[in-house]
C-alpha atoms as a PDB file:
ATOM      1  CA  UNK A   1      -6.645  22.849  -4.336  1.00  0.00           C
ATOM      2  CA  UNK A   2      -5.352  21.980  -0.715  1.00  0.00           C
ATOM      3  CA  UNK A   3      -8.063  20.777   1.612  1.00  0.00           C
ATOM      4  CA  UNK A   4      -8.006  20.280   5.266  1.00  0.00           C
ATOM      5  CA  UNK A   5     -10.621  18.540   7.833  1.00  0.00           C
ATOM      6  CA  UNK A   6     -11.615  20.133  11.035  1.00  0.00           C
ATOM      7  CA  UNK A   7     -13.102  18.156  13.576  1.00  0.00           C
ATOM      8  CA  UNK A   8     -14.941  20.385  16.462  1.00  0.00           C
ATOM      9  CA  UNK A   9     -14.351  19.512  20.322  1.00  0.00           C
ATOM     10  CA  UNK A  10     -16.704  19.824  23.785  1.00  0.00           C
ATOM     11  CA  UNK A  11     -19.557  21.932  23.517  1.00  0.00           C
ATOM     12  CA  UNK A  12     -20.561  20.946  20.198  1.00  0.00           C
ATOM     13  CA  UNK A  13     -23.062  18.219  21.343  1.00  0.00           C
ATOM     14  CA  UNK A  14     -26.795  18.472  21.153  1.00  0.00           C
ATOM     15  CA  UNK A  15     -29.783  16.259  21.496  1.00  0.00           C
ATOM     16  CA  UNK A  16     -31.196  14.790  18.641  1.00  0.00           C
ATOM     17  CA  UNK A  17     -27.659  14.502  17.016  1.00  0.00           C
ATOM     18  CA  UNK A  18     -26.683  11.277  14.519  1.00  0.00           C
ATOM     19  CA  UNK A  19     -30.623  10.337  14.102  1.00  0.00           C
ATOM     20  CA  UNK A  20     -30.298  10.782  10.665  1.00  0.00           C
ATOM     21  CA  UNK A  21     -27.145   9.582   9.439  1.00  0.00           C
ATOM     22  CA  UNK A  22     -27.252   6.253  11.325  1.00  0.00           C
ATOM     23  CA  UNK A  23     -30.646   5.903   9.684  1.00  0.00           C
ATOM     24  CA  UNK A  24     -29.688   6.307   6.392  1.00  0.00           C
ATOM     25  CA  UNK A  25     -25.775   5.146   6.800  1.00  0.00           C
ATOM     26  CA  UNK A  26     -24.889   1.375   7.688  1.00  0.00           C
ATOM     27  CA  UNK A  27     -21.515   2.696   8.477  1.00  0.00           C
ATOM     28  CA  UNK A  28     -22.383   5.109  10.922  1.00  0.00           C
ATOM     29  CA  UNK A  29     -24.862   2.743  12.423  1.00  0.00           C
ATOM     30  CA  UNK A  30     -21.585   0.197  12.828  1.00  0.00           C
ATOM     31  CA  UNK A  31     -19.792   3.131  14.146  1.00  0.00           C
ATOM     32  CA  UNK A  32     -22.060   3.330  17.233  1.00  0.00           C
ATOM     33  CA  UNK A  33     -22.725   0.027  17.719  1.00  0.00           C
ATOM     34  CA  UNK A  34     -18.966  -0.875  18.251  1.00  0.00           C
ATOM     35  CA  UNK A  35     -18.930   2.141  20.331  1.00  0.00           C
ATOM     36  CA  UNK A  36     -21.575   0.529  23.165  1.00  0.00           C
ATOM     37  CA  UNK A  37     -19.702  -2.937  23.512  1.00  0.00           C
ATOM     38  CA  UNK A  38     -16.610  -0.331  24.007  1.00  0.00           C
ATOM     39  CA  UNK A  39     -18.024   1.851  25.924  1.00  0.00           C
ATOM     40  CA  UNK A  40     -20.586  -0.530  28.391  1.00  0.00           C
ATOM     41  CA  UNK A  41     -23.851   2.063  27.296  1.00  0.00           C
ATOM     42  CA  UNK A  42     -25.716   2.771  24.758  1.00  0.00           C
ATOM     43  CA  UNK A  43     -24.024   5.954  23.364  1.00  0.00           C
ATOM     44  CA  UNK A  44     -26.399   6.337  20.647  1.00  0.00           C
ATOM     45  CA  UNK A  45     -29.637   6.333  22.778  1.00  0.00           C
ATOM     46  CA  UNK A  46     -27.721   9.260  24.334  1.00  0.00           C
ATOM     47  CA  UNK A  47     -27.182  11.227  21.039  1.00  0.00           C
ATOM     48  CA  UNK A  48     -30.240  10.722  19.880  1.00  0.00           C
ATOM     49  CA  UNK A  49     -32.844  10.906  22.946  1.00  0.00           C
ATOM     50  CA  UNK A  50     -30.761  12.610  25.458  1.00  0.00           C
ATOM     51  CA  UNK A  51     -31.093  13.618  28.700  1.00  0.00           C
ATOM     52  CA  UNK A  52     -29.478  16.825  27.633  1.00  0.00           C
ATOM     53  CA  UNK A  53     -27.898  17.393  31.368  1.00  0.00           C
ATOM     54  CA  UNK A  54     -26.325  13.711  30.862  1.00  0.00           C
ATOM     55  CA  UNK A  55     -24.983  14.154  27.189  1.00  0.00           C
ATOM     56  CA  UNK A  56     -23.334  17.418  28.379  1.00  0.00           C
ATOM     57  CA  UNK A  57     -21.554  15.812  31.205  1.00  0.00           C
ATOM     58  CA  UNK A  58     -17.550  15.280  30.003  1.00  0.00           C
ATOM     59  CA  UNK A  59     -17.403  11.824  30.303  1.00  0.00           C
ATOM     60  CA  UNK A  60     -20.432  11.195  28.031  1.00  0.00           C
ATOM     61  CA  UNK A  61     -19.971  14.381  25.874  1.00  0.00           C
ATOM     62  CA  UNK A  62     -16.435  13.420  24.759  1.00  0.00           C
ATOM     63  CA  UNK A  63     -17.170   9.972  23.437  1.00  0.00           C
ATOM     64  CA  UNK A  64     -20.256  11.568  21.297  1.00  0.00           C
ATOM     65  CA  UNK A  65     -19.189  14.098  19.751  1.00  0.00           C
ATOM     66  CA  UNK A  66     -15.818  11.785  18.633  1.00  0.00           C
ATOM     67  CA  UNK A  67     -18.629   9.087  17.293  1.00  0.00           C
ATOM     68  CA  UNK A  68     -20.706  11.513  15.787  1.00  0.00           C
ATOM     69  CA  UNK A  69     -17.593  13.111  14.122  1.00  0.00           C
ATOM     70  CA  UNK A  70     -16.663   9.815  12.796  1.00  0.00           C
ATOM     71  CA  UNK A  71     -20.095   9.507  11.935  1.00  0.00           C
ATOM     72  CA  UNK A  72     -20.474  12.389   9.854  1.00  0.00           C
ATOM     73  CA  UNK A  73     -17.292  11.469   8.043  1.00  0.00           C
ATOM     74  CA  UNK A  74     -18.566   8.409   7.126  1.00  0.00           C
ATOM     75  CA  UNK A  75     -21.279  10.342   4.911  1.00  0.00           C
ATOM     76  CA  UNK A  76     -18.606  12.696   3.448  1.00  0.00           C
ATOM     77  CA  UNK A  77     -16.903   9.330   2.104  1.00  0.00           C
ATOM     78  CA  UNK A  78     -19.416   8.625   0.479  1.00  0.00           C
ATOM     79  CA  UNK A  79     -20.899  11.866  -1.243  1.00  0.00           C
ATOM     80  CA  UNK A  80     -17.908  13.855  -1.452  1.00  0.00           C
ATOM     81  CA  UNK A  81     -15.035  10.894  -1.554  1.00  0.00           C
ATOM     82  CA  UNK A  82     -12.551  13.930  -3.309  1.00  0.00           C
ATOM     83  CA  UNK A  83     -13.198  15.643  -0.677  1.00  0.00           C
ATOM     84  CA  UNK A  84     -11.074  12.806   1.369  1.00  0.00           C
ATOM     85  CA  UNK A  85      -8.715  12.285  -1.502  1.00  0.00           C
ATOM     86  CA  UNK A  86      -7.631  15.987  -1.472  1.00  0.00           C
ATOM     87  CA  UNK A  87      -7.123  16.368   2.307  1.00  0.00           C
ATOM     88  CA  UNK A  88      -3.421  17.699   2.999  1.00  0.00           C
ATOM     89  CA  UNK A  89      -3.962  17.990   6.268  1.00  0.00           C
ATOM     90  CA  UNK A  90      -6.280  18.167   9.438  1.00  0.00           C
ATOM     91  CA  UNK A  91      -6.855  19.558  12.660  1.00  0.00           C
ATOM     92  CA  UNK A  92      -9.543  19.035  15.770  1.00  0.00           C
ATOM     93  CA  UNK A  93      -9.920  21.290  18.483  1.00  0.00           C
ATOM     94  CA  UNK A  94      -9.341  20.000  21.380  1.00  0.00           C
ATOM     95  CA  UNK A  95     -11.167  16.569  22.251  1.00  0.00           C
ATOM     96  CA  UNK A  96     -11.512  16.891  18.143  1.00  0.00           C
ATOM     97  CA  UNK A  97      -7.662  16.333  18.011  1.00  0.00           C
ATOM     98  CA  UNK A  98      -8.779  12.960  18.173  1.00  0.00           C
ATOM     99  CA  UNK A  99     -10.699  12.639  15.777  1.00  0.00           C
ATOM    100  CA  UNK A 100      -8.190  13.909  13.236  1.00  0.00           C
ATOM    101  CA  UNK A 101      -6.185  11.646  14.370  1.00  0.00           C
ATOM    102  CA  UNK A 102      -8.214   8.540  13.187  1.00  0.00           C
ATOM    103  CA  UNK A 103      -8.996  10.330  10.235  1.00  0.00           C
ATOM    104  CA  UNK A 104      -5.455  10.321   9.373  1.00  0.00           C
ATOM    105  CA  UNK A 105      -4.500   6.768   9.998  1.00  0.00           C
ATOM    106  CA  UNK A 106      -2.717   7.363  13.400  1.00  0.00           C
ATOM    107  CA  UNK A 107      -4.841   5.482  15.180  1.00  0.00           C
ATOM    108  CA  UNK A 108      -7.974   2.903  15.204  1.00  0.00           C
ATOM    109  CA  UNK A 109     -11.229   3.344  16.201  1.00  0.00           C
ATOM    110  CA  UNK A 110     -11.516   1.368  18.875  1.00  0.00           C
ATOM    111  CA  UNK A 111      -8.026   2.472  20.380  1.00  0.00           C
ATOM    112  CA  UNK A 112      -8.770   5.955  20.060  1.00  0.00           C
ATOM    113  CA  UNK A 113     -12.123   5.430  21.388  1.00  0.00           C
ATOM    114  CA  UNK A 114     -10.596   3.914  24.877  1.00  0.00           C
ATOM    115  CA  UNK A 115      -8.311   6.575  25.491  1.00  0.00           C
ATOM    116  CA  UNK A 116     -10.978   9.224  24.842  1.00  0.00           C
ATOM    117  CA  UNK A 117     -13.004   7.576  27.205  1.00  0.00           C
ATOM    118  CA  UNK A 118     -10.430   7.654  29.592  1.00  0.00           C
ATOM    119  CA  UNK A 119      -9.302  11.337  29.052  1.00  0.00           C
ATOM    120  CA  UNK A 120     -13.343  12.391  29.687  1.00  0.00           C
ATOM    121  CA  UNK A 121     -13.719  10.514  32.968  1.00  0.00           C
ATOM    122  CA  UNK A 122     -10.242  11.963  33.878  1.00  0.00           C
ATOM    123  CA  UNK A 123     -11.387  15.489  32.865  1.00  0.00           C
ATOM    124  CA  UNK A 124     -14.611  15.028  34.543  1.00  0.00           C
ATOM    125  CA  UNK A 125     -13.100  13.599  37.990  1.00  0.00           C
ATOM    126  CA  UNK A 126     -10.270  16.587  38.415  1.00  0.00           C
ATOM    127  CA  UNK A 127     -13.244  19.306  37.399  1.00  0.00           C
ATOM    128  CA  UNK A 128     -15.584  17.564  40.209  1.00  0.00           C
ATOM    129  CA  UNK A 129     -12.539  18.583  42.711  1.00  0.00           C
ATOM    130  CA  UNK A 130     -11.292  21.758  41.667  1.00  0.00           C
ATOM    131  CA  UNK A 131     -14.998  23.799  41.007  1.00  0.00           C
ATOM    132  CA  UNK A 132     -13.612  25.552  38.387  1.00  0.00           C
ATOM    133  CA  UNK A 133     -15.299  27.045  34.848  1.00  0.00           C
ATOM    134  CA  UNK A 134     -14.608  28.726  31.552  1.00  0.00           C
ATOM    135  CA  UNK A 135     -15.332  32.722  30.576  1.00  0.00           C
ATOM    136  CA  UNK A 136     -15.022  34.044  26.659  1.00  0.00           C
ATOM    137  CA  UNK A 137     -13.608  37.656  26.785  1.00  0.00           C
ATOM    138  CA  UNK A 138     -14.974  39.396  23.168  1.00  0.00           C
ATOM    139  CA  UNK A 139     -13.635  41.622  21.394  1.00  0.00           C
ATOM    140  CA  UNK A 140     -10.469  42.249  22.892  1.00  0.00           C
ATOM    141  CA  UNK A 141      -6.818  41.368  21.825  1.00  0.00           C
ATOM    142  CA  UNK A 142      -5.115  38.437  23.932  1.00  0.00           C
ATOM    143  CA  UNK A 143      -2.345  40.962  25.423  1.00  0.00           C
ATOM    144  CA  UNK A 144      -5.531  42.759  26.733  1.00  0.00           C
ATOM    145  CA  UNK A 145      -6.957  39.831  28.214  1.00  0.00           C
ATOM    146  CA  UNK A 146      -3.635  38.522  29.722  1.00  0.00           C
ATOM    147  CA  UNK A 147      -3.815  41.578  32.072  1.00  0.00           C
ATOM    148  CA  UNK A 148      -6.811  40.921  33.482  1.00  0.00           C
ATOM    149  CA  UNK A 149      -6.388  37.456  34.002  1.00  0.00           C
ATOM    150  CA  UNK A 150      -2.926  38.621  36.133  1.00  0.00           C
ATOM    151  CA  UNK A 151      -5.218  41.132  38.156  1.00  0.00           C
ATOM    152  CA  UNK A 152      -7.844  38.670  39.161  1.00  0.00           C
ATOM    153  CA  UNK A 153      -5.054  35.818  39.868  1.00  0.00           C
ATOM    154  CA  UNK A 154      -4.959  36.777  43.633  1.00  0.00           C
ATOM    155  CA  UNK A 155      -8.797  35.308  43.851  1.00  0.00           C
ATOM    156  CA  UNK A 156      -6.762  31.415  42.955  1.00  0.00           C
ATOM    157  CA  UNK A 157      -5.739  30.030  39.491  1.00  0.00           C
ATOM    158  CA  UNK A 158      -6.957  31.753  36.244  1.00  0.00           C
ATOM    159  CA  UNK A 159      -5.108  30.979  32.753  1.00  0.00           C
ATOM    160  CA  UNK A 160      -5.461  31.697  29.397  1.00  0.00           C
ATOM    161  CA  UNK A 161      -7.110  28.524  27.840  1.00  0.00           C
ATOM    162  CA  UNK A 162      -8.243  28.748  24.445  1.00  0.00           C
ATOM    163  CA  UNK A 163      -7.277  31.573  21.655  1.00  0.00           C
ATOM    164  CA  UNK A 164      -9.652  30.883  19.330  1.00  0.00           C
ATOM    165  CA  UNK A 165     -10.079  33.700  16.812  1.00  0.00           C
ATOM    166  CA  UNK A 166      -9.645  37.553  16.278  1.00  0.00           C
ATOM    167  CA  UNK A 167     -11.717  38.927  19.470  1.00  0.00           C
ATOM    168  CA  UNK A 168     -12.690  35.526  21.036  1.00  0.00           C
ATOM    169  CA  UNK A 169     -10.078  34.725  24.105  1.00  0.00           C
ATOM    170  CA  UNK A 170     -11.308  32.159  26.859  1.00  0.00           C
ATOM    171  CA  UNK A 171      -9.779  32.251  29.864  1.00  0.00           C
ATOM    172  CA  UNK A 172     -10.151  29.526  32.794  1.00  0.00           C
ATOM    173  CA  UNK A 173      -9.689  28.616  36.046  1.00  0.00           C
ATOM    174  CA  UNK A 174     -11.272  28.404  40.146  1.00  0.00           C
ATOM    175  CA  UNK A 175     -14.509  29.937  40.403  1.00  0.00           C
ATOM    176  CA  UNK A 176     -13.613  32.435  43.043  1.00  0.00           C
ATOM    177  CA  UNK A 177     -10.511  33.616  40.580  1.00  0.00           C
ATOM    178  CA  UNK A 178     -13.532  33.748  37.681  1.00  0.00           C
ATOM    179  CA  UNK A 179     -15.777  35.639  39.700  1.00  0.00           C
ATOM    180  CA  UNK A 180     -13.064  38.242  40.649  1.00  0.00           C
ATOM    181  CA  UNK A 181     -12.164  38.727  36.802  1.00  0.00           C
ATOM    182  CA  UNK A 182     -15.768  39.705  35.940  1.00  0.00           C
ATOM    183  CA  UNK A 183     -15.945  41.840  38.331  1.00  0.00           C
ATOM    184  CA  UNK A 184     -12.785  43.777  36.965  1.00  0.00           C
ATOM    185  CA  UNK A 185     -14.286  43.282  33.877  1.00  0.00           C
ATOM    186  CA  UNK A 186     -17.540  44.993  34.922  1.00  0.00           C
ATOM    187  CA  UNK A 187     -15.793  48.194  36.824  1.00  0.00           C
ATOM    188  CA  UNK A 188     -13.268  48.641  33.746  1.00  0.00           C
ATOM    189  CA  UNK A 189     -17.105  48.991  31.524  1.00  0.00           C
ATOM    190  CA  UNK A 190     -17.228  47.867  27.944  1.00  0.00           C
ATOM    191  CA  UNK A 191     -15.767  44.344  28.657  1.00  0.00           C
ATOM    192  CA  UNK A 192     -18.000  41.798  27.142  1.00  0.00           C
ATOM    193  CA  UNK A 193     -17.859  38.053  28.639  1.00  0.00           C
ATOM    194  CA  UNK A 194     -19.548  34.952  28.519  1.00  0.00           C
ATOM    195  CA  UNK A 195     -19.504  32.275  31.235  1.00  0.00           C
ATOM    196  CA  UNK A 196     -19.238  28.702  28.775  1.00  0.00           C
ATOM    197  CA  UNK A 197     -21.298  25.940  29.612  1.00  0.00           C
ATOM    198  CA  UNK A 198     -18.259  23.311  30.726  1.00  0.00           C
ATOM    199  CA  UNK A 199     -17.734  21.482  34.074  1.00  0.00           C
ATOM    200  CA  UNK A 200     -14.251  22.623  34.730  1.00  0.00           C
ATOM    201  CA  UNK A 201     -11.311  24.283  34.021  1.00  0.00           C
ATOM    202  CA  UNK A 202     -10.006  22.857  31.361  1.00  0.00           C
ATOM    203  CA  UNK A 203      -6.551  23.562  29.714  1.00  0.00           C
ATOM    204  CA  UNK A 204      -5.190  25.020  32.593  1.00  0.00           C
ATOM    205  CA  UNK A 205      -3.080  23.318  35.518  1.00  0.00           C
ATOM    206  CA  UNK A 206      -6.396  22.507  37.529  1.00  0.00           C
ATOM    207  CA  UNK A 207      -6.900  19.324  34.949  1.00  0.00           C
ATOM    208  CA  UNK A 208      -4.016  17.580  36.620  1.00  0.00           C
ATOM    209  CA  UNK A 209      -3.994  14.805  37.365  1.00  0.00           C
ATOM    210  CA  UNK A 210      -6.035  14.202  34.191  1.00  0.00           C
ATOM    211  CA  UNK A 211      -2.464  14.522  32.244  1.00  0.00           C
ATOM    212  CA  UNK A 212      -1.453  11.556  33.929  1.00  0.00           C
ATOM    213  CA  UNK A 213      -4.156   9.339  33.410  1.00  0.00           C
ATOM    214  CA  UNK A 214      -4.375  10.427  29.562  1.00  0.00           C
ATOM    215  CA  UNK A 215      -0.572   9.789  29.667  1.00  0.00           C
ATOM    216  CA  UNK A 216      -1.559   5.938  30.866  1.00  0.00           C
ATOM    217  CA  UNK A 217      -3.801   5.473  28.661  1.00  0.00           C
ATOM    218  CA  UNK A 218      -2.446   6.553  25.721  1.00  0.00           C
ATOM    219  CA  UNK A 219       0.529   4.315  26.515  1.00  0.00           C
ATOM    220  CA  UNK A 220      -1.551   1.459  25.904  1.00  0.00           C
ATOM    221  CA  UNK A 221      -2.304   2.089  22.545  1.00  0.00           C
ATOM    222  CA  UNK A 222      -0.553   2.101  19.163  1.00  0.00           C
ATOM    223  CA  UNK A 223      -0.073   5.633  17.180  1.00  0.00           C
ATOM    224  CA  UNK A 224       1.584   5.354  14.351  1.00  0.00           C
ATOM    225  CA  UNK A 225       2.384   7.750  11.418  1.00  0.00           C
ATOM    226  CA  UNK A 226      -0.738   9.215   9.472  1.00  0.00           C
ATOM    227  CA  UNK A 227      -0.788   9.881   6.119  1.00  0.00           C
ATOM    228  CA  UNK A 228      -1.065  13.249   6.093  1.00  0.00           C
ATOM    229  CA  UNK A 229       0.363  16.001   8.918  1.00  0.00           C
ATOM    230  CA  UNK A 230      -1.611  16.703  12.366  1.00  0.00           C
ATOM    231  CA  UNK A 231      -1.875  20.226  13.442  1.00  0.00           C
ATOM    232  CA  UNK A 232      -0.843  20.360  17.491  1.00  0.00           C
ATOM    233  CA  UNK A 233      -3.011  22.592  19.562  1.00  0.00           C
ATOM    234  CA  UNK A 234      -0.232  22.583  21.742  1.00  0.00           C
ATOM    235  CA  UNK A 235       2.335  24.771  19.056  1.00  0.00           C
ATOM    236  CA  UNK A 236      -0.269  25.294  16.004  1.00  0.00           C
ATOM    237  CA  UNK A 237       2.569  22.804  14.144  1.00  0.00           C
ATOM    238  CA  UNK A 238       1.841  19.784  11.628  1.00  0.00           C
ATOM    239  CA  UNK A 239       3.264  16.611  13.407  1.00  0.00           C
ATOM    240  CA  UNK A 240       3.879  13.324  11.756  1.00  0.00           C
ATOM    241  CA  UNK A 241       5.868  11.421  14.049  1.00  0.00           C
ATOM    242  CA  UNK A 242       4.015   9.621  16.840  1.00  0.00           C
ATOM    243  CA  UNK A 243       6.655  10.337  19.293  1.00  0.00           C
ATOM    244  CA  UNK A 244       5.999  13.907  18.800  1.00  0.00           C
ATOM    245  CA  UNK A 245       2.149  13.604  18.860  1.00  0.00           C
ATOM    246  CA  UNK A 246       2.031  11.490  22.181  1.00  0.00           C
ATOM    247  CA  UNK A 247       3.247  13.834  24.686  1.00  0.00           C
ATOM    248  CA  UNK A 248       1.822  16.348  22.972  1.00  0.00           C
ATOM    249  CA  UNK A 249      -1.722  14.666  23.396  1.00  0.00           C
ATOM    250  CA  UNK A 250      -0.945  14.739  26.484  1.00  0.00           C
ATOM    251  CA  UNK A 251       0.395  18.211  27.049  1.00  0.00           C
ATOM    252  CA  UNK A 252      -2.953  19.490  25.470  1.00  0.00           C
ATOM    253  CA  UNK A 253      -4.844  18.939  28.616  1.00  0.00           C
ATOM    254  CA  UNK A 254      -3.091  21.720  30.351  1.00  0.00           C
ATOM    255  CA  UNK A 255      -2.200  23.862  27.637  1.00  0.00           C
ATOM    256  CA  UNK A 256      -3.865  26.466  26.063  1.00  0.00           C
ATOM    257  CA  UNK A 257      -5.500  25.901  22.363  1.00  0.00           C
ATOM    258  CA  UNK A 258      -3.752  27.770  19.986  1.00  0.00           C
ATOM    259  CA  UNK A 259      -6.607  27.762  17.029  1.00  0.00           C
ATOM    260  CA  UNK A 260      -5.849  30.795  15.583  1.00  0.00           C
ATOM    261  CA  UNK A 261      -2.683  30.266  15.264  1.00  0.00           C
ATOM    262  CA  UNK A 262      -3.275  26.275  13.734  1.00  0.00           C
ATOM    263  CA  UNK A 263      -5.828  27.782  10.943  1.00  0.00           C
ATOM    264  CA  UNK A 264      -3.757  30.831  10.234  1.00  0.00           C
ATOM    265  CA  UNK A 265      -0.182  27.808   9.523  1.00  0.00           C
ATOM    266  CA  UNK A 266      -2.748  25.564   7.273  1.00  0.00           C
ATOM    267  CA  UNK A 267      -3.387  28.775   5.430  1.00  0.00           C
ATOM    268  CA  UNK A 268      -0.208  29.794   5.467  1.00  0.00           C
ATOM    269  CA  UNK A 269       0.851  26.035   3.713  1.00  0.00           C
ATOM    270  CA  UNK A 270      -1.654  26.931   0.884  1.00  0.00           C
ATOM    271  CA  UNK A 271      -4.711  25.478   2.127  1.00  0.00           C
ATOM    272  CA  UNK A 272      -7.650  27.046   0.716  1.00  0.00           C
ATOM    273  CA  UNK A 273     -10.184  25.012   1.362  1.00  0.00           C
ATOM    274  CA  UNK A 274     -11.620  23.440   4.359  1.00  0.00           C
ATOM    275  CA  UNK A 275     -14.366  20.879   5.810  1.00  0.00           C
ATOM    276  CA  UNK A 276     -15.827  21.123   8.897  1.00  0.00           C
ATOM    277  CA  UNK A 277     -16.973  17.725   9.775  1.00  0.00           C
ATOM    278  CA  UNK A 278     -19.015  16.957  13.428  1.00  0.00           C
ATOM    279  CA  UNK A 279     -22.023  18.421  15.094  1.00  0.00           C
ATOM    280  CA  UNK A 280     -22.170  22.163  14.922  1.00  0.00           C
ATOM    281  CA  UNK A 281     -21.323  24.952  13.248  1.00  0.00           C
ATOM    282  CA  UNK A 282     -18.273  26.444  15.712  1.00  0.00           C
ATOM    283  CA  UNK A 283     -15.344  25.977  13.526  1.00  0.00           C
ATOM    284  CA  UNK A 284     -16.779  27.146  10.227  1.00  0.00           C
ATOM    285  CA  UNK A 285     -17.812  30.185  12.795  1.00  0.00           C
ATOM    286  CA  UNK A 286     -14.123  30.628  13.772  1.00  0.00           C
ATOM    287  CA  UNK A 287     -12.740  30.189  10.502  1.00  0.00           C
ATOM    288  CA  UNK A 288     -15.043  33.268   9.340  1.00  0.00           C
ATOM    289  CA  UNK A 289     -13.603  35.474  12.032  1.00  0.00           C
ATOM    290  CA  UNK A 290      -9.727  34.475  11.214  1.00  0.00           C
ATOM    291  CA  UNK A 291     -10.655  34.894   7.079  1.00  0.00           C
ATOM    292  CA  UNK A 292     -13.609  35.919   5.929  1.00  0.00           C
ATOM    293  CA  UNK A 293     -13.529  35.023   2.492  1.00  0.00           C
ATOM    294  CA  UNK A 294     -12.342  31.397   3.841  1.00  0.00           C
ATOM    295  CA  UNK A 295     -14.051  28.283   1.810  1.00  0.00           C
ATOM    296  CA  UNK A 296     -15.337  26.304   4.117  1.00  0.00           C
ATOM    297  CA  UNK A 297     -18.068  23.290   3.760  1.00  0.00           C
ATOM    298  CA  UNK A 298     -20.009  22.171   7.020  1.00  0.00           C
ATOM    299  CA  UNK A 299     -21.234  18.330   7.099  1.00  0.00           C
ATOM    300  CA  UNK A 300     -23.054  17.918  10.454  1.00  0.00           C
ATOM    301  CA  UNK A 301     -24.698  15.121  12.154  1.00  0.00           C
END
């Protein structure tokens, strides 16, 4: 059996999140208490007691659901320690990248925790001056989507951000270019969207300068090899050689996720077998859609 960890990204937050585990588990408990002396606030209280409009915001969002990741693994070393044992590889989406990442040995806590607060008060600062958002286009093939998205481009920027599963494209970009895609979507009928619940544009060229910090901050800390291969959302490629997974870390911010892609390689490597750990239920959702018969175990927060 090949196993590999998924570790979800922003968006998979909710209130209420962690109460549990850091009541039953010392080690998550430690988790979150290192976390407020890094951090300055009690993340925790956050998790746990909300407000929900504060959690959500990027800069406190990204930071929790990396904790509460960590958290949850925490409990999967210690009722399913095979599970850890067998992992091959791993994978995060997006801010979950991260999270892989210490999961693997790349990184430490505590570093990994300081650049991921840095990269969600950079994300939050260039979507406060760009007013941009996120749509999901269902049920249509990317090619499809990428045609729209060069229609309504006249409005301002509008990319392709995350391609996620079979039917499930996100595209991103300035509210006035967002706008003018659903209303193409609306006149061509039968075009079913979603406007996500984010703060900005993310993975697209809006996030810049949020590259740049990331790219400071991440030159402050030490990533070394981990023990087993990192799957890029960048090219959907296992990396083991930190001066591959740097720039693509940073890269990431502007890029489109390639999820798909990244769960149809692990596959394709013989993985058959797969752990979604973090709050949520998105990736084991996702994985459904690319296979349908694909084993996969959720342990959430």
């Amino acid at each position: 059996m090949s196993v590999a960890f998924l570790f979800p990204g922003q968006g998979a937050q909710f209130v209420g999140m962690a109460r549990e585990l850091i009541e039953t588990l010392p080690a998550a408990k430690a988790l979150f208490d290192e976390a407020a002396e890094i951090l300055g606030y009690d993340l925790l209280s956050l998790c746990v007691n909300g407000p929900t409009e504060r959690l959500n915001e990027t800069d406190v969002s990204q930071p929790a659901i990396f904790v509460a990741s960590l958290a949850a693994l925490e409990s999967v070393k210690v009722n399913t320690p095979e599970a850890v044992l067998q992992a091959t590889a791993t994978a995060g989406l997006s801010l979950g990248e991260y999270t892989a990442l210490v999961f693997a040995g790349a990184i430490s806590f505590r570093e990994a925790l300081q650049v991921v607060k840095a990269r969600g008060e950079a994300m939050q600062a260039a979507a406060l001056a760009t007013s941009g958002g996120m749509i999901a286009v269902l049920g249509m093939e990317p090619s499809e989507v990428a045609v729209l998205v060069s229609e309504a481009r006249s409005a301002g920027t509008l990319e392709i951000a995350n391609l996620l599963c079979p039917g499930n494209t996100v595209v991103s970009g300035a509210l006035a270019a967002l706008e003018a895609f659903e209303q193409i979507c609306l006149a061509k009928g039968g075009i079913r969207t979603a406007r996500l619940a984010v703060a900005g544009a993310f993975h697209t060229t809006l996030m810049k300068p949020a590259d740049d910090r990331l790219a400071e901050a991440l030159s402050k800390v030490a990533i070394t090899a981990p023990r087993i291969p990192i799957w890029s959302n960048v090219d959907a490629k296992p990396h083991i050689d930190p001066a591959e997974i740097r720039p693509l870390l940073v890269k990431q911010v502007l890029s489109p996720v390639l999820w798909e892609a990244t769960i149809r390689g692990l596959m394709a490597t013989g993985v058959d077998r797969f752990y979604e750990i973090g709050p949520g239920r998105v990736l084991a959702g996702l994985l459904k859609r690319i296979h349908r018969k694909a084993d996969i175990t959720n342990v959430s927060v």
